[in-house]
Protein backbone atom coordinates (compact mmCIF):
# COMPACT_ATOMS: atom_id res chain seq x y z
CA UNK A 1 -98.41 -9.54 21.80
CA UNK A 2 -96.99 -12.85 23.05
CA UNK A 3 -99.14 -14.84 20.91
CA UNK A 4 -97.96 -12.71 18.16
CA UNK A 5 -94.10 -13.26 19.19
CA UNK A 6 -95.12 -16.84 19.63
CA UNK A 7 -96.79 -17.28 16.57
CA UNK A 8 -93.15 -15.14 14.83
CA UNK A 9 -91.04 -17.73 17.10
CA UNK A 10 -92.69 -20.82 15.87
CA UNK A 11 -92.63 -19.29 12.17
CA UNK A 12 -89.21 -17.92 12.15
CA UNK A 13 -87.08 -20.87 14.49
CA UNK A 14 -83.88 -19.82 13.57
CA UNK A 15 -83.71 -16.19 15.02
CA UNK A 16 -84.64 -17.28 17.79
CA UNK A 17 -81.37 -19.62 18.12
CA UNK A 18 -79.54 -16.41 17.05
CA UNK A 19 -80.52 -14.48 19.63
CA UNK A 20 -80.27 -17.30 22.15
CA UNK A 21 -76.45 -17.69 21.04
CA UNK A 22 -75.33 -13.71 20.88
CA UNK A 23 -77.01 -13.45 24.41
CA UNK A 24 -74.52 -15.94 26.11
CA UNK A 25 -71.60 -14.57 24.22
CA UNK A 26 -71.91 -11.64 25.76
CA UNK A 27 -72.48 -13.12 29.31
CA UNK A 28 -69.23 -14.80 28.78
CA UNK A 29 -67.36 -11.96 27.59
CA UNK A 30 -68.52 -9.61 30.96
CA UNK A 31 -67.20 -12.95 32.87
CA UNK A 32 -64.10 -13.03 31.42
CA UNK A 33 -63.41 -9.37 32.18
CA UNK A 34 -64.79 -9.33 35.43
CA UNK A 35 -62.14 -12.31 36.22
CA UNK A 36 -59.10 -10.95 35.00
CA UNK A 37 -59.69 -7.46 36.54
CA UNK A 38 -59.66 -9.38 39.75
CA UNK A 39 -56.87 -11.62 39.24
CA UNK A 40 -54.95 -8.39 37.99
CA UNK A 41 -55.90 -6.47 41.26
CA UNK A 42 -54.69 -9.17 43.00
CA UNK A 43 -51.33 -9.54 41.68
CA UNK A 44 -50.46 -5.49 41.82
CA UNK A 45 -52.12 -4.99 45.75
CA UNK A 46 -49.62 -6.00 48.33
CA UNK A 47 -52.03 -8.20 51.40
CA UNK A 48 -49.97 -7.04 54.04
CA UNK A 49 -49.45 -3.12 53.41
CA UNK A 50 -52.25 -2.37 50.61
CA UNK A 51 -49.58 -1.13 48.01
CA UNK A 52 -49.23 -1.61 44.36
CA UNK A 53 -47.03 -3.65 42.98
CA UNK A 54 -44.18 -2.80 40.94
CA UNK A 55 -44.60 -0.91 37.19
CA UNK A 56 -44.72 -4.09 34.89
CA UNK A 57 -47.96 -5.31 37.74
CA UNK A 58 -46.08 -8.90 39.11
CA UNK A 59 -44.24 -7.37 41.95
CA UNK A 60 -40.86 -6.59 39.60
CA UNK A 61 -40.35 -3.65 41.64
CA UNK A 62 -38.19 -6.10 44.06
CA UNK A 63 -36.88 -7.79 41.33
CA UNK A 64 -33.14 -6.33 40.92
CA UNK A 65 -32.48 -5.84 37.29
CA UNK A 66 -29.77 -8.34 35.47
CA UNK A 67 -27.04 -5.76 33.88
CA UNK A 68 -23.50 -5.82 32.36
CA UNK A 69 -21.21 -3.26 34.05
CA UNK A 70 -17.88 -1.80 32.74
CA UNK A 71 -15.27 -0.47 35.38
CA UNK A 72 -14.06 3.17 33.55
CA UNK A 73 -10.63 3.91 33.15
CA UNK A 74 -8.10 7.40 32.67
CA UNK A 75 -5.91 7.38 30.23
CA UNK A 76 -4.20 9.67 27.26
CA UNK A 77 -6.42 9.80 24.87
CA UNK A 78 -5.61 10.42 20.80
CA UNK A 79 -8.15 12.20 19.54
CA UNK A 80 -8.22 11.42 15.21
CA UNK A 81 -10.03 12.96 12.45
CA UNK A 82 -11.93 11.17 9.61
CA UNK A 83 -12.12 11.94 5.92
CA UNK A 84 -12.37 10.60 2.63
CA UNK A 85 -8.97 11.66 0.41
CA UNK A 86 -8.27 10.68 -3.46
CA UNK A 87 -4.61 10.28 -4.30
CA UNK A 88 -2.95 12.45 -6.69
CA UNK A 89 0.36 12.55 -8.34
CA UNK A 90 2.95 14.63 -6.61
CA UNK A 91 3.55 15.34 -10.60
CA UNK A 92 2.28 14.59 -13.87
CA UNK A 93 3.93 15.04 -17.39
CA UNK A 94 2.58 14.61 -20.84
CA UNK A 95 5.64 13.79 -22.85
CA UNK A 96 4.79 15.68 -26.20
CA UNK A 97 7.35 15.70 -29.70
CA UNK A 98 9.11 19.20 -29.84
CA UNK A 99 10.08 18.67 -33.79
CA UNK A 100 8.15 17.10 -36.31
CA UNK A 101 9.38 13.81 -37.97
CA UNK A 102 8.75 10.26 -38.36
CA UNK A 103 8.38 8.49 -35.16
CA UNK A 104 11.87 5.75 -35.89
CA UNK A 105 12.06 4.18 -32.26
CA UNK A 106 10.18 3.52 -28.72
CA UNK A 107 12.61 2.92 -26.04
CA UNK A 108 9.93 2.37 -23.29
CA UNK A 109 7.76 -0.13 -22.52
CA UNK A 110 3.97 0.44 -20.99
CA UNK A 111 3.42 0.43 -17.28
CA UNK A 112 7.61 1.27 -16.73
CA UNK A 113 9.44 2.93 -13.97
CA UNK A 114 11.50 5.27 -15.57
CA UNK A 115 14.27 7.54 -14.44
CA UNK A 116 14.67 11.26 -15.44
CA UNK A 117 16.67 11.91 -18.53
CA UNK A 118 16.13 8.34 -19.67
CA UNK A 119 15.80 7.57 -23.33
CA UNK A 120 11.80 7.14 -24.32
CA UNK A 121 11.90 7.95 -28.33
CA UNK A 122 13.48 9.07 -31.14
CA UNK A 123 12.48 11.08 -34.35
CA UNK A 124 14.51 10.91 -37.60
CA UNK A 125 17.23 12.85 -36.81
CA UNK A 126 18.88 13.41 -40.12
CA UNK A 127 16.94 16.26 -41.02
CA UNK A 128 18.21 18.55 -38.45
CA UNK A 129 22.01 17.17 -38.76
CA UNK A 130 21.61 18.61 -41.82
CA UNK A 131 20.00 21.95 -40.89
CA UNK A 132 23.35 22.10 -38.24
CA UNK A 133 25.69 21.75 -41.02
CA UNK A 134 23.85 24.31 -42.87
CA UNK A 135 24.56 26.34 -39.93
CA UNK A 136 28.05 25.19 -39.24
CA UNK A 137 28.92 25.68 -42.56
CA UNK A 138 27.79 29.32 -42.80
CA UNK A 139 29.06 29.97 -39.53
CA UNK A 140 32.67 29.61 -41.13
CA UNK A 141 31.98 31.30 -43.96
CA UNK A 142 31.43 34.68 -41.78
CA UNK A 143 33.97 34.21 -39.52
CA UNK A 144 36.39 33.74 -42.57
CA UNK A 145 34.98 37.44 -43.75
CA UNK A 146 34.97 38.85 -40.05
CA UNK A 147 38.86 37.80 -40.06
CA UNK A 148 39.44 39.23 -43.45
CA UNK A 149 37.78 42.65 -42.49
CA UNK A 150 39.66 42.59 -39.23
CA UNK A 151 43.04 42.52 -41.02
CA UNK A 152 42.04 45.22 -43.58
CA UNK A 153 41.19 47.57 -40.46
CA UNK A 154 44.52 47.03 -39.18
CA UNK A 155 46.12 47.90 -42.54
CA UNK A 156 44.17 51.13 -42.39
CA UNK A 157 44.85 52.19 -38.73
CA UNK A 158 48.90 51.65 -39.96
CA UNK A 159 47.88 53.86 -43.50
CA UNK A 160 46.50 56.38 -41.16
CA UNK A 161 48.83 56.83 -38.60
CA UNK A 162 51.15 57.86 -41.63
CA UNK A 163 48.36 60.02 -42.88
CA UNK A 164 48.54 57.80 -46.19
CA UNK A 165 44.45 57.31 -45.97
CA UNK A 166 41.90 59.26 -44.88
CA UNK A 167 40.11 58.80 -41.81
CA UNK A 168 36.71 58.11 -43.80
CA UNK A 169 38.04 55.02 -44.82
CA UNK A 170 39.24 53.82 -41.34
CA UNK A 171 35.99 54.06 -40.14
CA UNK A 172 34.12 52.87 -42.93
CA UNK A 173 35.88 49.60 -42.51
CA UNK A 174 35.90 49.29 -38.67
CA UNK A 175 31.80 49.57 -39.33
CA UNK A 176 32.39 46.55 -41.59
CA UNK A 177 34.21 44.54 -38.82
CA UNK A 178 30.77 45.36 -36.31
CA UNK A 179 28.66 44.03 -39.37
CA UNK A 180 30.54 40.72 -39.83
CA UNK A 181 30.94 40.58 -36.36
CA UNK A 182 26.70 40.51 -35.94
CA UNK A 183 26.89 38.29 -38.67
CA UNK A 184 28.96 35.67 -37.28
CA UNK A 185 26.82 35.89 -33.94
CA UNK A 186 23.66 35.07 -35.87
CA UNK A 187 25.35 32.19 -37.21
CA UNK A 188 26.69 30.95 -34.26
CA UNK A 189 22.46 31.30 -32.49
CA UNK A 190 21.61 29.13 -35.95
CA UNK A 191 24.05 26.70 -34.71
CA UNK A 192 22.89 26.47 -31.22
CA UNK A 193 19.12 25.86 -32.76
CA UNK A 194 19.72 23.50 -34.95
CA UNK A 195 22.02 21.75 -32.09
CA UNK A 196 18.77 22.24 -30.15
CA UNK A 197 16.29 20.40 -32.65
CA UNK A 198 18.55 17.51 -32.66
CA UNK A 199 18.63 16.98 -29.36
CA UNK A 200 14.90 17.40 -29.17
CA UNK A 201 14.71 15.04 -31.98
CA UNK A 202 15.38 12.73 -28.54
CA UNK A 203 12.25 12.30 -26.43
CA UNK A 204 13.55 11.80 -22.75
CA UNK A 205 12.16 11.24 -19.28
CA UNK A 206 11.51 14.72 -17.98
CA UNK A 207 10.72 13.43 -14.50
CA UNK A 208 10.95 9.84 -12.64
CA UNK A 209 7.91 8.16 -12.19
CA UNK A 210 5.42 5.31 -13.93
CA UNK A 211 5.21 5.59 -17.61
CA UNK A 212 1.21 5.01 -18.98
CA UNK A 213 0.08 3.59 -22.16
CA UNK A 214 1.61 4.58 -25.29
CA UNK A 215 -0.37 7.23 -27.56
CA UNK A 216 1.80 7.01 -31.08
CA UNK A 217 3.32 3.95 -32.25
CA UNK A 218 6.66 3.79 -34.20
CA UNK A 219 6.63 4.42 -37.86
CA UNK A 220 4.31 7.46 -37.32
CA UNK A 221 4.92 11.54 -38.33
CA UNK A 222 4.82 13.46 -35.38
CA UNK A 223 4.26 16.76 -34.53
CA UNK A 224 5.04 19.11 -32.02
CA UNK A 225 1.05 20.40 -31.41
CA UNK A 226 -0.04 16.87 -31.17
CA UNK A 227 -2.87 17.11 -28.97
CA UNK A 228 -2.55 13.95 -27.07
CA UNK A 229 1.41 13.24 -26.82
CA UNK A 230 3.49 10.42 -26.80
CA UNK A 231 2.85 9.24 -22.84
CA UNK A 232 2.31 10.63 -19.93
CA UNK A 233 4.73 10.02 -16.22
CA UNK A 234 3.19 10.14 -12.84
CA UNK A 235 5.50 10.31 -10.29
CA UNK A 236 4.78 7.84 -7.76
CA UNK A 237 7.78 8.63 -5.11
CA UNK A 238 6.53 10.42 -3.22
CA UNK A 239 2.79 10.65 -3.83
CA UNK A 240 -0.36 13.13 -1.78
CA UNK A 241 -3.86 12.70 -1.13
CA UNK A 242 -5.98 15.39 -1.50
CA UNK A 243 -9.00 14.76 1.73
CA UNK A 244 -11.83 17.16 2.66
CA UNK A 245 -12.74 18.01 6.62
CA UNK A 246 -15.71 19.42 7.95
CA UNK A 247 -15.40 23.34 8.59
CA UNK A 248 -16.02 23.37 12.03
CA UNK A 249 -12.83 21.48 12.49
CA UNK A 250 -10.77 24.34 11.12
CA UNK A 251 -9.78 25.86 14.16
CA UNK A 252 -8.27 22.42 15.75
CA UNK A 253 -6.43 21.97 12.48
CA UNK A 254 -4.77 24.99 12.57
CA UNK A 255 -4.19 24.77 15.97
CA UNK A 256 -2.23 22.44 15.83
CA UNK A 257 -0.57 23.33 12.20
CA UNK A 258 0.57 25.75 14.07
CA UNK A 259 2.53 23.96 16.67
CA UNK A 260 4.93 23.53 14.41
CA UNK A 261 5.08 19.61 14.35
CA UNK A 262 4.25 17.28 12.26
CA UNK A 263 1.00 16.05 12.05
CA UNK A 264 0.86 12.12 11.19
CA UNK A 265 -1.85 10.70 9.01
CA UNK A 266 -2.66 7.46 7.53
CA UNK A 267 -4.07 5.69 4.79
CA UNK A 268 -6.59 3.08 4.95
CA UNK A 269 -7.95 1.45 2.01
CA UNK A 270 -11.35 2.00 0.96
CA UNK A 271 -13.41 0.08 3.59
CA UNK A 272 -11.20 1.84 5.80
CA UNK A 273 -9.82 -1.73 7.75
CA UNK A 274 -6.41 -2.40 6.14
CA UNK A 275 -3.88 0.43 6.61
CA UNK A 276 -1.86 1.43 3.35
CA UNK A 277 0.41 3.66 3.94
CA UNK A 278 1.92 6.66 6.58
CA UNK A 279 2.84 9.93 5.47
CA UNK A 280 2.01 13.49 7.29
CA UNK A 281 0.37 16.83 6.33
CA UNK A 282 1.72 18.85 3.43
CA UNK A 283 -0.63 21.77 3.27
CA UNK A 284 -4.27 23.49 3.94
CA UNK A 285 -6.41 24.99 1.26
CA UNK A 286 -6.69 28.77 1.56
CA UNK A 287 -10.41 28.82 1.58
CA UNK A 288 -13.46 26.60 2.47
CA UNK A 289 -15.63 25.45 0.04
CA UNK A 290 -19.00 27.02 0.26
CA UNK A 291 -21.19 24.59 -1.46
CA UNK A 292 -19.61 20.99 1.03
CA UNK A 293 -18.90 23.07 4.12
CA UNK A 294 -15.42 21.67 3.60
CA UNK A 295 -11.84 22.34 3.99
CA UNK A 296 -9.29 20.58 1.47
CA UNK A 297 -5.87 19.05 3.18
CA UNK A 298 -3.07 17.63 1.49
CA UNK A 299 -0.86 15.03 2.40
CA UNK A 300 2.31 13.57 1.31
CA UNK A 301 3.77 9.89 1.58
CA UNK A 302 7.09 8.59 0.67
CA UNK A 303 5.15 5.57 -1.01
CA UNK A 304 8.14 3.37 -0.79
CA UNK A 305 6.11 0.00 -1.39
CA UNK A 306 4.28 2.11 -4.07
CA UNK A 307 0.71 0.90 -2.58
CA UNK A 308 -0.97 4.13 -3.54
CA UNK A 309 -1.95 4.90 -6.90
CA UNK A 310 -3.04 7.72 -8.59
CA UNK A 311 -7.14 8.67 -8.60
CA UNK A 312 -7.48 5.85 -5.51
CA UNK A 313 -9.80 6.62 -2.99
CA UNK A 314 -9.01 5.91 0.36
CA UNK A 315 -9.60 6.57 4.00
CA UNK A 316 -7.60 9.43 5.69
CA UNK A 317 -7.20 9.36 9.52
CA UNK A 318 -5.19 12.23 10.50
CA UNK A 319 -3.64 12.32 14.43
CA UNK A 320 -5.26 15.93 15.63
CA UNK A 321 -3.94 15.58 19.24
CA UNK A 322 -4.19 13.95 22.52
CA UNK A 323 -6.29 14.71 25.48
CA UNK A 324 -3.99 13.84 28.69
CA UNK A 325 -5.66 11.60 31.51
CA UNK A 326 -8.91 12.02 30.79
CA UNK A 327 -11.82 9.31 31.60
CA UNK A 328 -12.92 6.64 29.25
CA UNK A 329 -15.60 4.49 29.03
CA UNK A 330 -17.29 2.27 25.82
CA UNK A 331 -19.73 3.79 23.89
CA UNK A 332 -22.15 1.31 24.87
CA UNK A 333 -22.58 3.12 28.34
CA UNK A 334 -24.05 6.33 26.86
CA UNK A 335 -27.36 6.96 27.75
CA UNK A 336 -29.74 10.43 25.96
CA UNK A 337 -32.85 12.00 27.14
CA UNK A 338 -34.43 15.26 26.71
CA UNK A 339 -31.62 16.66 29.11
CA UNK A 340 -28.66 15.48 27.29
CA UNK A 341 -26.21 12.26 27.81
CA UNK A 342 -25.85 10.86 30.61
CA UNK A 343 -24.58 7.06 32.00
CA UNK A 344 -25.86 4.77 34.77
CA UNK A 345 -22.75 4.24 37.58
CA UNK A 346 -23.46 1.36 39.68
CA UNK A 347 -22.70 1.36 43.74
CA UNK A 348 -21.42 -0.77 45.88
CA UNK A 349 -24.85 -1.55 47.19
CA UNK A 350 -26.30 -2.96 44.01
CA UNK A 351 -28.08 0.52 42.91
CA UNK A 352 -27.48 2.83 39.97
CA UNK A 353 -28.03 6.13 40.12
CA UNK A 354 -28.35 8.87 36.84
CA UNK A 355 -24.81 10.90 36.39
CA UNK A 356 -25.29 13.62 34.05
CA UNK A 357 -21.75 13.61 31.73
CA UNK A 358 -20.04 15.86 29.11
CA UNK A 359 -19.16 13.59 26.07
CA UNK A 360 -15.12 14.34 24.32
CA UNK A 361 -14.06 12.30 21.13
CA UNK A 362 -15.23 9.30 19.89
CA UNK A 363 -12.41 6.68 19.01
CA UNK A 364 -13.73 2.94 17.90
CA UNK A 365 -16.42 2.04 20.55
CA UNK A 366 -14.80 4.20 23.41
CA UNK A 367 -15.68 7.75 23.71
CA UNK A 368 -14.12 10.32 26.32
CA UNK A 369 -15.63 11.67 29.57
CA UNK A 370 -15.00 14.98 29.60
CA UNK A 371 -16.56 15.46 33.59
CA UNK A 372 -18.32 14.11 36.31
CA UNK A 373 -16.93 10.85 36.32
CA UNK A 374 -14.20 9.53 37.67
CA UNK A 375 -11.44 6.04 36.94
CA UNK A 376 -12.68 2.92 38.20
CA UNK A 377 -16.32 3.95 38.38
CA UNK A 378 -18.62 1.07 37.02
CA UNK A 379 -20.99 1.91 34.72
CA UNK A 380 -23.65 0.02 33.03
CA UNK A 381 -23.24 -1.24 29.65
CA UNK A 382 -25.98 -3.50 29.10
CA UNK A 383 -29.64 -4.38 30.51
CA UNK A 384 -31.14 -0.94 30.30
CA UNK A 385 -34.85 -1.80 29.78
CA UNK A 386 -35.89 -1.11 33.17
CA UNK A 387 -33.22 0.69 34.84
CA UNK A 388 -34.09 3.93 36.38
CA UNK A 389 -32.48 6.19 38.97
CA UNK A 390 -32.40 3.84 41.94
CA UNK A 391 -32.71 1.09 40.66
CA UNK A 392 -31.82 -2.44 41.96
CA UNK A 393 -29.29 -4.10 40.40
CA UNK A 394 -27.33 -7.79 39.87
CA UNK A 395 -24.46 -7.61 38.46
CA UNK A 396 -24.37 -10.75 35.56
CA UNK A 397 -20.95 -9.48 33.76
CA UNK A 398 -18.05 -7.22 34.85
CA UNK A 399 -15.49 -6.10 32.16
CA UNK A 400 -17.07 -8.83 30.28
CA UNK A 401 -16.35 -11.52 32.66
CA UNK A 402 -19.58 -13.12 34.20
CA UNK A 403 -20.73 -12.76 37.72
CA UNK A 404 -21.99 -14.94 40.15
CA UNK A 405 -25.48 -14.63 41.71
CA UNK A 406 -25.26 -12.78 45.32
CA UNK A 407 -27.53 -13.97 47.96
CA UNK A 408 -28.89 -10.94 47.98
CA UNK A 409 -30.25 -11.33 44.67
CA UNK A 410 -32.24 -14.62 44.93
CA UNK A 411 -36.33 -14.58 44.80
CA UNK A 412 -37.37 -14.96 48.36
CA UNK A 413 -40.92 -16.14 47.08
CA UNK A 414 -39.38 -18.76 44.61
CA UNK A 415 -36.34 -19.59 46.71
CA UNK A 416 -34.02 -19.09 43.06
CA UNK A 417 -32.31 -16.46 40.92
CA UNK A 418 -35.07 -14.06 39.12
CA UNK A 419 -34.58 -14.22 35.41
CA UNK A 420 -31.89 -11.89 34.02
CA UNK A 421 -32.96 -9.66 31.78
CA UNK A 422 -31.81 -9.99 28.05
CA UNK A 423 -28.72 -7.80 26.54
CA UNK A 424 -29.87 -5.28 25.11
């Protein structure tokens, strides 16, 4: 057998380097292990009491952790709710032609503020000066024959009193007097309309507000079903927003609808940073909309500097109330697990320790602590990689002001400061 694994050596040369080379790879490899699970033993076994190291395996355990802490505070706190509102017209008239006629003058121009009862347009009027004189005209004709009837009634009453005439007669023509009487009514209602269609031959301002873009130019026959109307007004002064607000907020609103107060709200534009204009709440939809899971609101604003337009979105942030002397810390401080939210409070011996809390409102980056802590607590608001409950602690920032290293805190093995950890 060895002469025939000679004789396959000395034929085949190169597997035998193979096998030469995989052999010591794998001696080195079982080294290599063999010496870091020693070093690593040695680094996480204390000499003197036999104990493991700390969690991370290079003694960290009595390494205090580098954090940022934030001293808590009490104070009144507004609690706000967030929605996004379009603005609507508190009004908005289509000013349509009441007669038909030839369009003879424009008054306005586009994009005007306009006053109620100012002059916009004007039809031909001649045509119904004419009708009125028609109507005048026939109006004094009647009256002449209610006057001549009324005198021949007289006459009568005199003839019969002397029983010169029979009664018949009398009351024939006191009928005629009723008749022309009617008559000269019906002239006097022709007069009124025809008055009427001459003044609507006028086209005027029904409301104040922002005239649009013109729909008929002059020199065109109008007509009083003209679908699309001369122009239409939006009054600008004041203006509402119509906003939507998650149902389960229904009960705060009317809450405090129901105080009786006014209830502020503002206007942001449409990345919500630059404020636009103050006004309050007007009204609450009836109903919540089944398909959102949203209420509608409505507010008003006097709009003085007219920076809200019609159909503009913007940002609503309506004042709902304010929680009195209640604890406040930033956002950043919240902690969540399994159990709910809690925060880290450090002590005055360089330890934290886990305090369960019961979040309020959120306003900006600061949030409301509705129990178990107290004002002028300090919490941690950075470095929360390796904190747990107990943990040890140095303090690099407090209130955003930077901290100098305690003695305490300096790495007796190394004789300096252990590395702070990085903000998180």
């Amino acid at each position: 057998m060895s002469q025939d694994f000679q004789h396959d050596s000395t034929r085949n040369p190169g597997r035998r380097k193979t096998f030469v080379v995989v052999t010591l790879l794998l001696v080195l490899t079982l080294a290599g292990v063999i010496t870091f699970y020693l070093e690593y033993t040695a680094a996480t076994v204390d000499p003197k009491s036999g104990e493991k190291g700390g969690r991370h395996g290079y003694g960290e355990e009595d390494e205090p952790v580098a954090v940022s802490i934030e001293t808590s505070s009490k104070t009144d706190f507004p609690v706000y709710l967030n929605g996004l509102g379009t603005v609507t017209a508190l009004r908005s008239v289509t000013v349509r032609p009441r007669v038909d006629g030839e369009l003879i003058r424009v008054t306005f121009t586009e994009g005007q503020l306009v006053k109620q009862g100012d002059l916009l347009a004007e039809i031909d009027p001649r045509p119904f000066q004419i009708q009125l004189q028609q109507a005048q005209g026939q109006l004094m004709r009647d009256q002449a024959l209610l006057k001549n009837a009324e005198i021949d009634r007289a006459r009568y009453q005199t003839l019969l009193e002397q029983d010169s005439i029979a009664a018949q007669q009398t009351l024939t023509q006191e009928s005629q007097v009723k008749q022309y009487r009617g008559t000269v009514e019906m002239d006097r209602a022709q007069v009124n309309n025809a008055k009427l269609q001459l003044d609507y031959a006028r086209l005027t301002a029904p409301i104040s507000g922002r005239v649009g873009l013109r729909q008929i130019d002059q020199g065109n026959i109008v007509h009083a079903n003209d679908a699309n109307g001369l122009v239409v007004i939006t009054q600008l002064q004041p203006i509402t927003v119509v906003f939507n607000l998650p149902e389960d907020k229904v009960q705060a609103i009317m809450k405090s609808s129901h105080a009786n107060e006014a209830i502020p709200i503002v206007a942001y534009d449409r990345g919500g940073k630059n404020q636009i204009a103050e006004g309050q709440l007007l009204a609450i939809d009836n109903q919540i909309d089944a398909t959102t899971g949203t209420i509608k609101l409505k507010a008003t604003f006097d709009n003085a500097d007219r920076t809200l337009f019609p159909n503009q979105f913007v940002n609503i942030r309506m004042h709902l109330e304010t929680l009195p002397a209640v604890t406040v810390v930033s956002s950043a401080a919240i902690q969540h697990d399994t159990q709910g939210s809690f925060v880290y409070v450090a002590t005055p011996d360089n330890k934290v320790q886990v305090r369960r809390v019961t979040l309020g409102p959120t306003e900006a980056d600061k949030v409301a602590i509705l129990n178990n802590l107290d004002a002028n607590e300090s919490v941690v608001v950075e470095g929360f990689d390796r904190l747990q409950d107990g943990s040890q602690v140095d303090i690099a920032q407090k209130d955003g002001v930077p901290v100098e290293a305690s003695p305490d805190a300096v790495n007796k093995s190394e004789g300096k400061r252990p590395k702070r950890a990085r903000r998180s």
